[in-house]
Protein backbone atom coordinates (compact mmCIF):
# COMPACT_ATOMS: atom_id res chain seq x y z
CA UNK A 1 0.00 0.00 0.00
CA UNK A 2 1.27 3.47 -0.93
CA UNK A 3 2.02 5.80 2.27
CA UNK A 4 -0.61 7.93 3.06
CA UNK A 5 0.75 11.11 4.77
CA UNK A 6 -2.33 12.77 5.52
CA UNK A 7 -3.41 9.57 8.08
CA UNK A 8 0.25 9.56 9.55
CA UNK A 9 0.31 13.29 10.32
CA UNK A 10 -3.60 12.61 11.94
CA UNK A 11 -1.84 9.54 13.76
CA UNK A 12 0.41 12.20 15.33
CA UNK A 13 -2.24 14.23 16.35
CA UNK A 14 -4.03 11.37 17.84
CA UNK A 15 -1.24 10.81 19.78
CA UNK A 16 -0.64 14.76 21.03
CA UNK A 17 -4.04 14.68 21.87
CA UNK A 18 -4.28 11.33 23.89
CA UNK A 19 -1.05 12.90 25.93
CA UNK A 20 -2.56 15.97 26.44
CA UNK A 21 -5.67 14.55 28.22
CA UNK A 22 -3.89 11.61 29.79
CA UNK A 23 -0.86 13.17 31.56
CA UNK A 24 -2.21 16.75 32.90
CA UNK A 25 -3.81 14.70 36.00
CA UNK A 26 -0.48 14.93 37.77
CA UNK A 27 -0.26 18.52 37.89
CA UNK A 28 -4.27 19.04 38.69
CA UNK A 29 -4.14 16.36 41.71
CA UNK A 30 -2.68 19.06 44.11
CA UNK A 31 -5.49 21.17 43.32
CA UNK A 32 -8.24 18.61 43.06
CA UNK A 33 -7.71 17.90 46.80
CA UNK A 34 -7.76 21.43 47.65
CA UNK A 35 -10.83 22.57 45.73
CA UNK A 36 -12.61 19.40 47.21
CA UNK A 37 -11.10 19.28 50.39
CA UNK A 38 -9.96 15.29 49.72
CA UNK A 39 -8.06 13.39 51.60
CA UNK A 40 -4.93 11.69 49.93
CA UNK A 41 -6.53 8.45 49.63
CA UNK A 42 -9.74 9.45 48.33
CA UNK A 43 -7.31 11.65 45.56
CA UNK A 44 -5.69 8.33 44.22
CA UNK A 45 -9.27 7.25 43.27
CA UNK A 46 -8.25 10.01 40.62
CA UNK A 47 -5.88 8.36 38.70
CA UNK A 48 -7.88 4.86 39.16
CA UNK A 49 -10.79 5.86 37.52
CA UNK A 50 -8.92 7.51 34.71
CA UNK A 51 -6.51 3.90 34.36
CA UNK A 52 -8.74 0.92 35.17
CA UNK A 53 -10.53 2.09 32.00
CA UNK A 54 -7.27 0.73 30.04
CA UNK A 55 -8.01 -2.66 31.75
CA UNK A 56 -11.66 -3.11 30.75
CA UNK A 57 -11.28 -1.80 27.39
CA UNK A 58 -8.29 -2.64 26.26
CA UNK A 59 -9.10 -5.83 24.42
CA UNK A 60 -12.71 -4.96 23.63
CA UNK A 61 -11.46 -2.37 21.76
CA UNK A 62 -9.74 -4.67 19.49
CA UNK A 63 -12.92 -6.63 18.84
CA UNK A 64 -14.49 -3.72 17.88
CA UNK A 65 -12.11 -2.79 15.18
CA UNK A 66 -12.71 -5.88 13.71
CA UNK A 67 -16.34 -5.88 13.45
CA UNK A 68 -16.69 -1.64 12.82
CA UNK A 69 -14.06 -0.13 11.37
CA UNK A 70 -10.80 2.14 12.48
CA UNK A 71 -12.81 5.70 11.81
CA UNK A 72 -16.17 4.09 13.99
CA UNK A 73 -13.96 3.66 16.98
CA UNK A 74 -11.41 6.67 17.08
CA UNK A 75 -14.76 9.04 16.42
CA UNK A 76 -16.69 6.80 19.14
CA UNK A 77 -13.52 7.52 21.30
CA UNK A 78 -13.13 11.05 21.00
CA UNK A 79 -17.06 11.84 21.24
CA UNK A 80 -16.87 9.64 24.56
CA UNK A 81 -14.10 12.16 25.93
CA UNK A 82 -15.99 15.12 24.58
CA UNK A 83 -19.36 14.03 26.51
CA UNK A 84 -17.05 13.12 29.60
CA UNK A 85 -14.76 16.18 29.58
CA UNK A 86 -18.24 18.59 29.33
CA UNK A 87 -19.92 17.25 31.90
CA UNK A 88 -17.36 17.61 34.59
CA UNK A 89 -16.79 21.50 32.93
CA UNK A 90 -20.25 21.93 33.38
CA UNK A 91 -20.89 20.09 37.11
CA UNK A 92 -17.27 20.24 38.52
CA UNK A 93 -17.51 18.01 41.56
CA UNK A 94 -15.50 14.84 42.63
CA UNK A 95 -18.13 12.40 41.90
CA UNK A 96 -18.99 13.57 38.26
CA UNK A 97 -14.88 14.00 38.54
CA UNK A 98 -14.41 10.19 38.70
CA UNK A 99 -17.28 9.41 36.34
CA UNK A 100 -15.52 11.84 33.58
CA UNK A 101 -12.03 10.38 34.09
CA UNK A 102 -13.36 6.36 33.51
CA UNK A 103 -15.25 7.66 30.80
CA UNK A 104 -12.41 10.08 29.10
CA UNK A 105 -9.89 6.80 29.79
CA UNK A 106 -12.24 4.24 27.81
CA UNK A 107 -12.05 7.05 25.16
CA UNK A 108 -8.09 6.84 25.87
CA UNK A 109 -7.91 3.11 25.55
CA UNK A 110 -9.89 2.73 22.45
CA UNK A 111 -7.82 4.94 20.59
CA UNK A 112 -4.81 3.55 21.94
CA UNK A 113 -5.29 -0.10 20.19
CA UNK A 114 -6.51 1.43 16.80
CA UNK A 115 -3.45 3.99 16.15
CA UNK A 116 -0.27 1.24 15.95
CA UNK A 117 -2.02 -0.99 12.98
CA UNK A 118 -3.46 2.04 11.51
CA UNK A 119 0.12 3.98 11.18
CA UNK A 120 1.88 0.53 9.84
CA UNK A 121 -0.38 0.64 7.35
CA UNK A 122 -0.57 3.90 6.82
CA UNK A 123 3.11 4.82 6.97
CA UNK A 124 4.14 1.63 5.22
CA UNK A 125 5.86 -1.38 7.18
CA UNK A 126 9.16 -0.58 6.12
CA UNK A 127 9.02 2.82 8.03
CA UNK A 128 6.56 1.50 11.10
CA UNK A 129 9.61 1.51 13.27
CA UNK A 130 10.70 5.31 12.26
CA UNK A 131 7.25 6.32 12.28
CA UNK A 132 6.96 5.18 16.03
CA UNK A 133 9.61 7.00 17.07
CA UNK A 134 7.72 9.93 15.94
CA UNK A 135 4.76 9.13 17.37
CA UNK A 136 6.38 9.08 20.89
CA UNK A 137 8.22 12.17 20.28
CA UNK A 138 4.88 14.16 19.98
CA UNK A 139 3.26 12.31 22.46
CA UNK A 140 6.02 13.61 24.47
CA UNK A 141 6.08 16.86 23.24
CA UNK A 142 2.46 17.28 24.16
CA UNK A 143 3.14 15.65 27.99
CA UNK A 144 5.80 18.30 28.40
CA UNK A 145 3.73 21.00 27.41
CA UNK A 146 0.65 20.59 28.88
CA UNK A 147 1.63 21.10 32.20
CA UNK A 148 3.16 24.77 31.37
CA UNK A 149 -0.23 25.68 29.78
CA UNK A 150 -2.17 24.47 33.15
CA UNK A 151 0.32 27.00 34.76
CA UNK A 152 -0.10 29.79 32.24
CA UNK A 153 -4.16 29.06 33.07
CA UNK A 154 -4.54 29.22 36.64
CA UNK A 155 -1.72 31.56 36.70
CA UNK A 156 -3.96 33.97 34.97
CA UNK A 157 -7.50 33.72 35.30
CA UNK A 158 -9.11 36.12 37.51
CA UNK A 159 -5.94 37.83 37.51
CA UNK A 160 -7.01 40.67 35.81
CA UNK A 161 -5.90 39.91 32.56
CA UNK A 162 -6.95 41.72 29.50
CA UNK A 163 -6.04 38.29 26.89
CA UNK A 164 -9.55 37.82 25.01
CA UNK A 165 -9.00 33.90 26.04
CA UNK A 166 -8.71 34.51 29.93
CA UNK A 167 -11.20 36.79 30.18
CA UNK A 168 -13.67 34.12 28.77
CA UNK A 169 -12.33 31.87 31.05
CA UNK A 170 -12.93 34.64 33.83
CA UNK A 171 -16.68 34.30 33.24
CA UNK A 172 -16.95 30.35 33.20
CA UNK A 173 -15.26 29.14 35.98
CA UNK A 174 -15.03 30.09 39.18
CA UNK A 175 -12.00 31.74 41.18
CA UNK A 176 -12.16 28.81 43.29
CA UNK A 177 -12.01 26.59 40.01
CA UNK A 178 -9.54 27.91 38.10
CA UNK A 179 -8.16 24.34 37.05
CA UNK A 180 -11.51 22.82 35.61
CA UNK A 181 -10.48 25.65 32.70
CA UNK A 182 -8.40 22.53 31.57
CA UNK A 183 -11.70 20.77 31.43
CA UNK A 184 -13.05 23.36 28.85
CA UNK A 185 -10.41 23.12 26.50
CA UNK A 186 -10.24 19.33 26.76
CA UNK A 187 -13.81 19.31 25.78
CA UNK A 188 -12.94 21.48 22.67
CA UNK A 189 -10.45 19.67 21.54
CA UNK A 190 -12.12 16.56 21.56
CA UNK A 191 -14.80 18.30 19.78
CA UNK A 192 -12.56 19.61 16.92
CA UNK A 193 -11.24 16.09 16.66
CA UNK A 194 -14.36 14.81 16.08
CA UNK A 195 -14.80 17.30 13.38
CA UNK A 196 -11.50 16.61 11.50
CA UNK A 197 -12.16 12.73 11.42
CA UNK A 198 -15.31 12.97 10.04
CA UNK A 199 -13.73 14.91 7.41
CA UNK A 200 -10.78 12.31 6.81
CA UNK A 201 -11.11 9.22 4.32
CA UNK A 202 -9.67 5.95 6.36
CA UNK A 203 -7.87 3.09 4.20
CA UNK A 204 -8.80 -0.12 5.16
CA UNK A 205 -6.71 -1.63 7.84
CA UNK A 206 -5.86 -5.33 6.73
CA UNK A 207 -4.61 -6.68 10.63
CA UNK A 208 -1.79 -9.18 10.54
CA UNK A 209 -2.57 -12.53 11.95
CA UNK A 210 -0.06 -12.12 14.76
CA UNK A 211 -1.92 -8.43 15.18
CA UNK A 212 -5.46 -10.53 15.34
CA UNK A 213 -6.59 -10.77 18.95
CA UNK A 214 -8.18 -14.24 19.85
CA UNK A 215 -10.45 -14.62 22.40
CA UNK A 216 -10.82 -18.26 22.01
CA UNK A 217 -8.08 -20.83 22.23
CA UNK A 218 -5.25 -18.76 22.03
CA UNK A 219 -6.38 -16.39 24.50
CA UNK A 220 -6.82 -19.49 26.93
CA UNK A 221 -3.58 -20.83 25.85
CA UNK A 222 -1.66 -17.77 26.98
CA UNK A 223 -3.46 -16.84 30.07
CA UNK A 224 -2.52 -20.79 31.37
CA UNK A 225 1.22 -19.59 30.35
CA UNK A 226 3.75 -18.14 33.53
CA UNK A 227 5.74 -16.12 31.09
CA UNK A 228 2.61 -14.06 30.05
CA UNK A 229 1.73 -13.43 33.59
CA UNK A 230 4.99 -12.17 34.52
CA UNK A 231 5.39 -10.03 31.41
CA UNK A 232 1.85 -8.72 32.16
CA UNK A 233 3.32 -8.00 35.86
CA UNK A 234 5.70 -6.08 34.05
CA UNK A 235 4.03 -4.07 32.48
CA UNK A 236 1.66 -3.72 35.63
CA UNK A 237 4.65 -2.07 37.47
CA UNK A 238 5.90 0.11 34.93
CA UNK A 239 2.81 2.00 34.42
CA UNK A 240 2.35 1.78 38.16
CA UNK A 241 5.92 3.58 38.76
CA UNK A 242 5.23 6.07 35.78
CA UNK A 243 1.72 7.10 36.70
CA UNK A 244 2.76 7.13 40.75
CA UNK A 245 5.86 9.18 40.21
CA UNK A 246 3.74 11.77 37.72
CA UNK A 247 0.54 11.92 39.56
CA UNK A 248 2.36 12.63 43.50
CA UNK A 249 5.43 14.43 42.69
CA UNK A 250 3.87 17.71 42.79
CA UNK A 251 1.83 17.14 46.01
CA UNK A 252 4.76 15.10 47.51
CA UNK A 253 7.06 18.69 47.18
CA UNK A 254 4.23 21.01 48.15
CA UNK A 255 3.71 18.97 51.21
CA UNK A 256 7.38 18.35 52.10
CA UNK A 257 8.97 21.64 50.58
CA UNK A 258 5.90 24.16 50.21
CA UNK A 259 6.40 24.25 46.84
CA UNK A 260 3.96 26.09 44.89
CA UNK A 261 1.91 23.04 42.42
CA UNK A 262 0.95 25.53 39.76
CA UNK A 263 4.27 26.87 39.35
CA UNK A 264 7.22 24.79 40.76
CA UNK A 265 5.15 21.66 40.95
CA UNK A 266 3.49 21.89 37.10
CA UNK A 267 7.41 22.44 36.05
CA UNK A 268 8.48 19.70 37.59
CA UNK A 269 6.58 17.00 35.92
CA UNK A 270 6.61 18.94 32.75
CA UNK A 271 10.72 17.72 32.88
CA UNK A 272 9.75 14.35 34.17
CA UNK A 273 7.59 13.73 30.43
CA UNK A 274 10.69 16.02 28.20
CA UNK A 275 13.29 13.93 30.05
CA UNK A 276 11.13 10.62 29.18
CA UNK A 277 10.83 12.06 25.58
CA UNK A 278 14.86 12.55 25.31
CA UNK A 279 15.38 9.11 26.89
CA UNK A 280 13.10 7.43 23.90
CA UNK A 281 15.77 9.10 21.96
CA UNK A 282 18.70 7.91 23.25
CA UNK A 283 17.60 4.55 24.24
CA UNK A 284 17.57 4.04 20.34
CA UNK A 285 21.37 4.30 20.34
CA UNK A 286 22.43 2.28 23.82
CA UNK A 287 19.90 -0.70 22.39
CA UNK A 288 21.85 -0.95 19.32
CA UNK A 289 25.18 -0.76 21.45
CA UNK A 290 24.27 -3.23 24.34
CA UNK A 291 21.49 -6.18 25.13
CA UNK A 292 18.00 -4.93 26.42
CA UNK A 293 18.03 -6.59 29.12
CA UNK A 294 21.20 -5.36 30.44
CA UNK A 295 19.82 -1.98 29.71
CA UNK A 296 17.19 -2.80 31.73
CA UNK A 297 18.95 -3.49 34.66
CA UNK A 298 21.06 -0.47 34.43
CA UNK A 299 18.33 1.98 33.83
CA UNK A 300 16.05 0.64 36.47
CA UNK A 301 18.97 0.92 39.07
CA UNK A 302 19.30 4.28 38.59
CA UNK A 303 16.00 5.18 38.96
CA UNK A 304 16.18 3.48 42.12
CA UNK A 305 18.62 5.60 43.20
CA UNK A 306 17.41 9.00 41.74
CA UNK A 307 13.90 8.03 43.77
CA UNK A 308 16.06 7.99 46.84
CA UNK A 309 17.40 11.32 46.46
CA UNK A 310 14.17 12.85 45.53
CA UNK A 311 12.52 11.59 48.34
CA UNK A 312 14.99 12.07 51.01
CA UNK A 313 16.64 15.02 49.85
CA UNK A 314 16.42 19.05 50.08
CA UNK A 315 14.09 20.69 47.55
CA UNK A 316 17.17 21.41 45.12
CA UNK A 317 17.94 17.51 44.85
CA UNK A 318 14.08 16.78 44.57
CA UNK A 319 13.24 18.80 41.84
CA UNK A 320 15.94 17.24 39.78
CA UNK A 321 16.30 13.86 40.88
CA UNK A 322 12.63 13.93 40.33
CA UNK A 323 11.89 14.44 36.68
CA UNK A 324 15.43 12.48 36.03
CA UNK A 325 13.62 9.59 37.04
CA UNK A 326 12.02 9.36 33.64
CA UNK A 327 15.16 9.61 31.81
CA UNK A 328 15.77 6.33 33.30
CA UNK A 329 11.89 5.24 33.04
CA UNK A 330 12.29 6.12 28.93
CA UNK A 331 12.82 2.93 27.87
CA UNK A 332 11.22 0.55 30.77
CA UNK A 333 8.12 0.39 28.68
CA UNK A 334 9.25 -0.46 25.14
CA UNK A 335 12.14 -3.44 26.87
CA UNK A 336 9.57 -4.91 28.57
CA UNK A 337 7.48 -5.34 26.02
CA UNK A 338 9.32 -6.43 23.35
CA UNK A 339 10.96 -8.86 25.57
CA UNK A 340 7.82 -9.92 26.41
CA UNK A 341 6.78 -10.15 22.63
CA UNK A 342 9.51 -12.13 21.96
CA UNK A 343 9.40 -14.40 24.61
CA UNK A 344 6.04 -16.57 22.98
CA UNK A 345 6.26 -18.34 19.46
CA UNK A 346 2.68 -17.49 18.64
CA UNK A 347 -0.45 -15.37 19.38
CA UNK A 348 1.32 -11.78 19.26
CA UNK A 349 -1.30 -9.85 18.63
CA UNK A 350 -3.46 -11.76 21.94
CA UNK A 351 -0.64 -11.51 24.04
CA UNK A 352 -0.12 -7.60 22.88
CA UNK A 353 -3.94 -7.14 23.77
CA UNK A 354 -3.17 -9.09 27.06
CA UNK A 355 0.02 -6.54 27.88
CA UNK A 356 -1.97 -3.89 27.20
CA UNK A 357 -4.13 -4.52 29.86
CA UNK A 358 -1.49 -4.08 31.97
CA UNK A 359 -1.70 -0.60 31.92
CA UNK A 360 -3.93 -0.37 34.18
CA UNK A 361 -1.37 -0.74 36.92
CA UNK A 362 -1.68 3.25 36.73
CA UNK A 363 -4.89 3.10 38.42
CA UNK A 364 -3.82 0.64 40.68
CA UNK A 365 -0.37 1.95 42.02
CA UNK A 366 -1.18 5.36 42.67
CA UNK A 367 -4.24 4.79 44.51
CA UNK A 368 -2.45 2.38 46.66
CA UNK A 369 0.15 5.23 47.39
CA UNK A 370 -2.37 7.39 48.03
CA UNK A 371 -4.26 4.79 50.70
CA UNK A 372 -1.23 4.45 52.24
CA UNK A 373 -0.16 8.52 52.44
CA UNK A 374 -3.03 8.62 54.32
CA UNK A 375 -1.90 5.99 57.14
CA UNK A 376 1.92 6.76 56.58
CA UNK A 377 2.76 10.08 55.21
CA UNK A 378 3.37 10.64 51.18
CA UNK A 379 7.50 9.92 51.59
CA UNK A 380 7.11 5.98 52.85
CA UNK A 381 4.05 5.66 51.08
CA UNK A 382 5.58 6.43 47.56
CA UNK A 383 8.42 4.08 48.33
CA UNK A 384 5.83 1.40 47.45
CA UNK A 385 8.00 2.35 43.68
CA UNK A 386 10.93 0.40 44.92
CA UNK A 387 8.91 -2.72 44.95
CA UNK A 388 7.67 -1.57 41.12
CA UNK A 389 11.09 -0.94 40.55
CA UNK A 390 12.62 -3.85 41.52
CA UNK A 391 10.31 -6.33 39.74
CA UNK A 392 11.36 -4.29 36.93
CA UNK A 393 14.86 -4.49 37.18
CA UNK A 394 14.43 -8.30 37.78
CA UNK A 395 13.08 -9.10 34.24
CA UNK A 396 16.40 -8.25 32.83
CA UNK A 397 17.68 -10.53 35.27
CA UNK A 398 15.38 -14.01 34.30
CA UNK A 399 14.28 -12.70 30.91
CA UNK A 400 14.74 -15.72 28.15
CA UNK A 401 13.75 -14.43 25.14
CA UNK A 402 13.32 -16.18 22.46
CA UNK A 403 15.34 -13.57 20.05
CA UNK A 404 17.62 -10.92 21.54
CA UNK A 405 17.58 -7.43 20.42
CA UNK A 406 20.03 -6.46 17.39
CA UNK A 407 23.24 -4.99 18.42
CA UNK A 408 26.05 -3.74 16.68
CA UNK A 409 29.02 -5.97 17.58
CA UNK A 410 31.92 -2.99 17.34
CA UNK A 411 32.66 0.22 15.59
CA UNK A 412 32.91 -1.08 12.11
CA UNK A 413 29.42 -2.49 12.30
CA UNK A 414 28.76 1.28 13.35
CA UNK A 415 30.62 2.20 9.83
CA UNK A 416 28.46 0.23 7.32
CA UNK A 417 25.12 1.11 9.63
CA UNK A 418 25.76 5.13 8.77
CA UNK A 419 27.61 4.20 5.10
CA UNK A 420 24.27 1.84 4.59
């Protein structure tokens, strides 16, 4: 099939867009306890609802691909996080909060298992891997930058400003509820995505069979397999440790170093996501320099020990060894699940739909940091990530893979890769 550019740069957008409305919860979360005076266990019910979503729909969504089409489900998705995103702008209170962020993450997950098939077909096989790459750099792009614009907003609303834009804002949400702003824009953009895909001819997406999931005998066949389970684990802590560093970093250095969340905090985790994006980057280079699973042991060491020294040191150690932490989380995701991949002869795209599922350890890990803040204090509560962490770090220890990851074997190989 001949590369169709439009759908690839749409892909990209998809992707911006899903970042946008999936990472800002870290920098609201501060300010969601505030405006409804939560406690810091009722708060991790926050990032649940948004991430248990990714476990229910996860392989449903790939079921509906087959029998709809790409275009039914990314519109179906998007109008699901415009509906969701409006009604907590319109009735902002913590019940309609959790309803909105389950809803807005089913919208999430569905678009999540259409966009990889759709951009190897749309991009062309041969440049699926380039293409990726891509893909995560705006999805970091937009992670990094949509913190900054949550402090621009409440930094400016009902501040007097004369900007057309805040002064609209000024008559829609209250002083109060400066944040739920956020709420109005994700609403719009949804909206305006809805409008641009309807707009859009899709090709027709002709899944692989190892993309295919199965719910019948290979499904069975894999869940009765050890190696899934502990890949699936895997996966299960690395969201946990991504989503539970993002989503109590702020409130962990407002309550232990008064730091301001709209300002300080919001630019902290908008480094954690660019220092994840430049670690995508380079982890392209070490993986074709040393194994992946020796990477994995390396990188998940360090952000052991960067944790440490963000949770135990002064405010000018936590606000660096905080965002470095997903330098070293960068390439967690993408080792454990090729490993993973290539651990099983058969039923890729089942197992892939089974992984995938996994992500829902970012509902589960952050809530039970925020259960246990509540008994414990944020600082031993978040070092529940050392157990994530360590599992982590393990895989690269007992990981058999079936095929290793390509390396170069010394600087000649280099040569001919650049001369190629």
């Amino acid at each position: 099939m001949k590369p169709n550019t439009l759908i690839v740069l749409l892909i990209f957008l998809i992707f911006s867009v899903i970042s946008f409305l999936t990472n800002i919860l870290g920098p609201l979360v501060p300010d969601i306890i505030e405006s409804f005076d939560l406690s810091i266990a009722l708060a991790g019910f926050l990032p649940f609802s948004f991430f248990v979503a990714y476990g229910v729909m996860s392989i449903p969504s790939g079921i509906l691909i087959e029998k709809y089409s790409e275009k039914v489900v990314i519109l179906a998705g998007f109008i699901l996080a415009f509906v969701a995103a409006l009604l907590f702008a319109l009735i902002p209170t913590f019940e309609v909060a959790l309803i909105s962020l389950f809803s807005i993450g089913i919208g999430m997950a569905m678009l999540q298992v259409v966009i990889n098939p759709l951009l190897r077909q749309a991009g062309g096989e041969e440049h699926f891997a380039f293409n990726s790459v891509l893909a995560n750099l705006f999805f970091g792009l937009a992670s990094f930058l949509s913190p900054l614009l949550y402090s621009v907003m409440v930094s400016n609303i009902h501040s007097g400003s004369t900007h057309p834009m805040i002064r609209f804002f000024d008559g829609i949400v209250s002083p109060e509820l400066k944040w739920v702003s956020l709420y109005w824009i994700f609403a719009v953009t949804a909206l305006l995505m809805v409008v641009v895909i309807l707009f859009v001819k899709f090709p027709k997406v002709e899944l692989k069979a190892e993309e295919k999931i199965d719910t019948s005998a290979g499904f069975k066949a894999l869940l009765g397999n050890r190696i899934v389970t502990l890949y699936f684990i895997g996966i299960f802590a690395y969201v946990g440790t991504e989503q539970g560093i993002a989503n109590w970093m702020s409130k962990f250095l407002q309550v232990y170093h008064g730091a301001d969340p709209a300002t300080t905090g919001a630019t902290a985790i908008s480094y954690f996501w660019g220092l994840i994006t430049v670690g995508c980057f380079l982890g392209l280079f070490v993986l074709k320099l040393f194994d992946s699973r020796r990477v994995l042991v390396v990188v998940a060491a360090c952000a052991i020990v960067a944790l440490i020294f963000a949770l135990t040191g002064p405010v000018n150690i936590a606000l660096v060894c905080f965002p470095l932490t997903g330098l070293f989380l960068s390439v967690m995701w993408s080792i454990v699940f090729s490993l993973g991949m290539n651990s099983v002869p058969h039923h890729h795209g089942t197992f892939s739909g089974i992984l995938c599922t996994g992500i829902a350890g970012g509902a589960v890990v952050p809530l039970v940091i925020g259960v246990l803040g509540e008994w414990l204090g944020l600082q031993l509560a978040m070092t529940v990530l050392f157990i994530t962490l360590g599992y982590i770090l393990s895989i690269g220890i007992w990981a058999k893979p079936l095929v290793n990851n390509a390396t170069v074997r010394n600087w000649t190989d280099i040569f001919k890769l650049k001369t190629a």
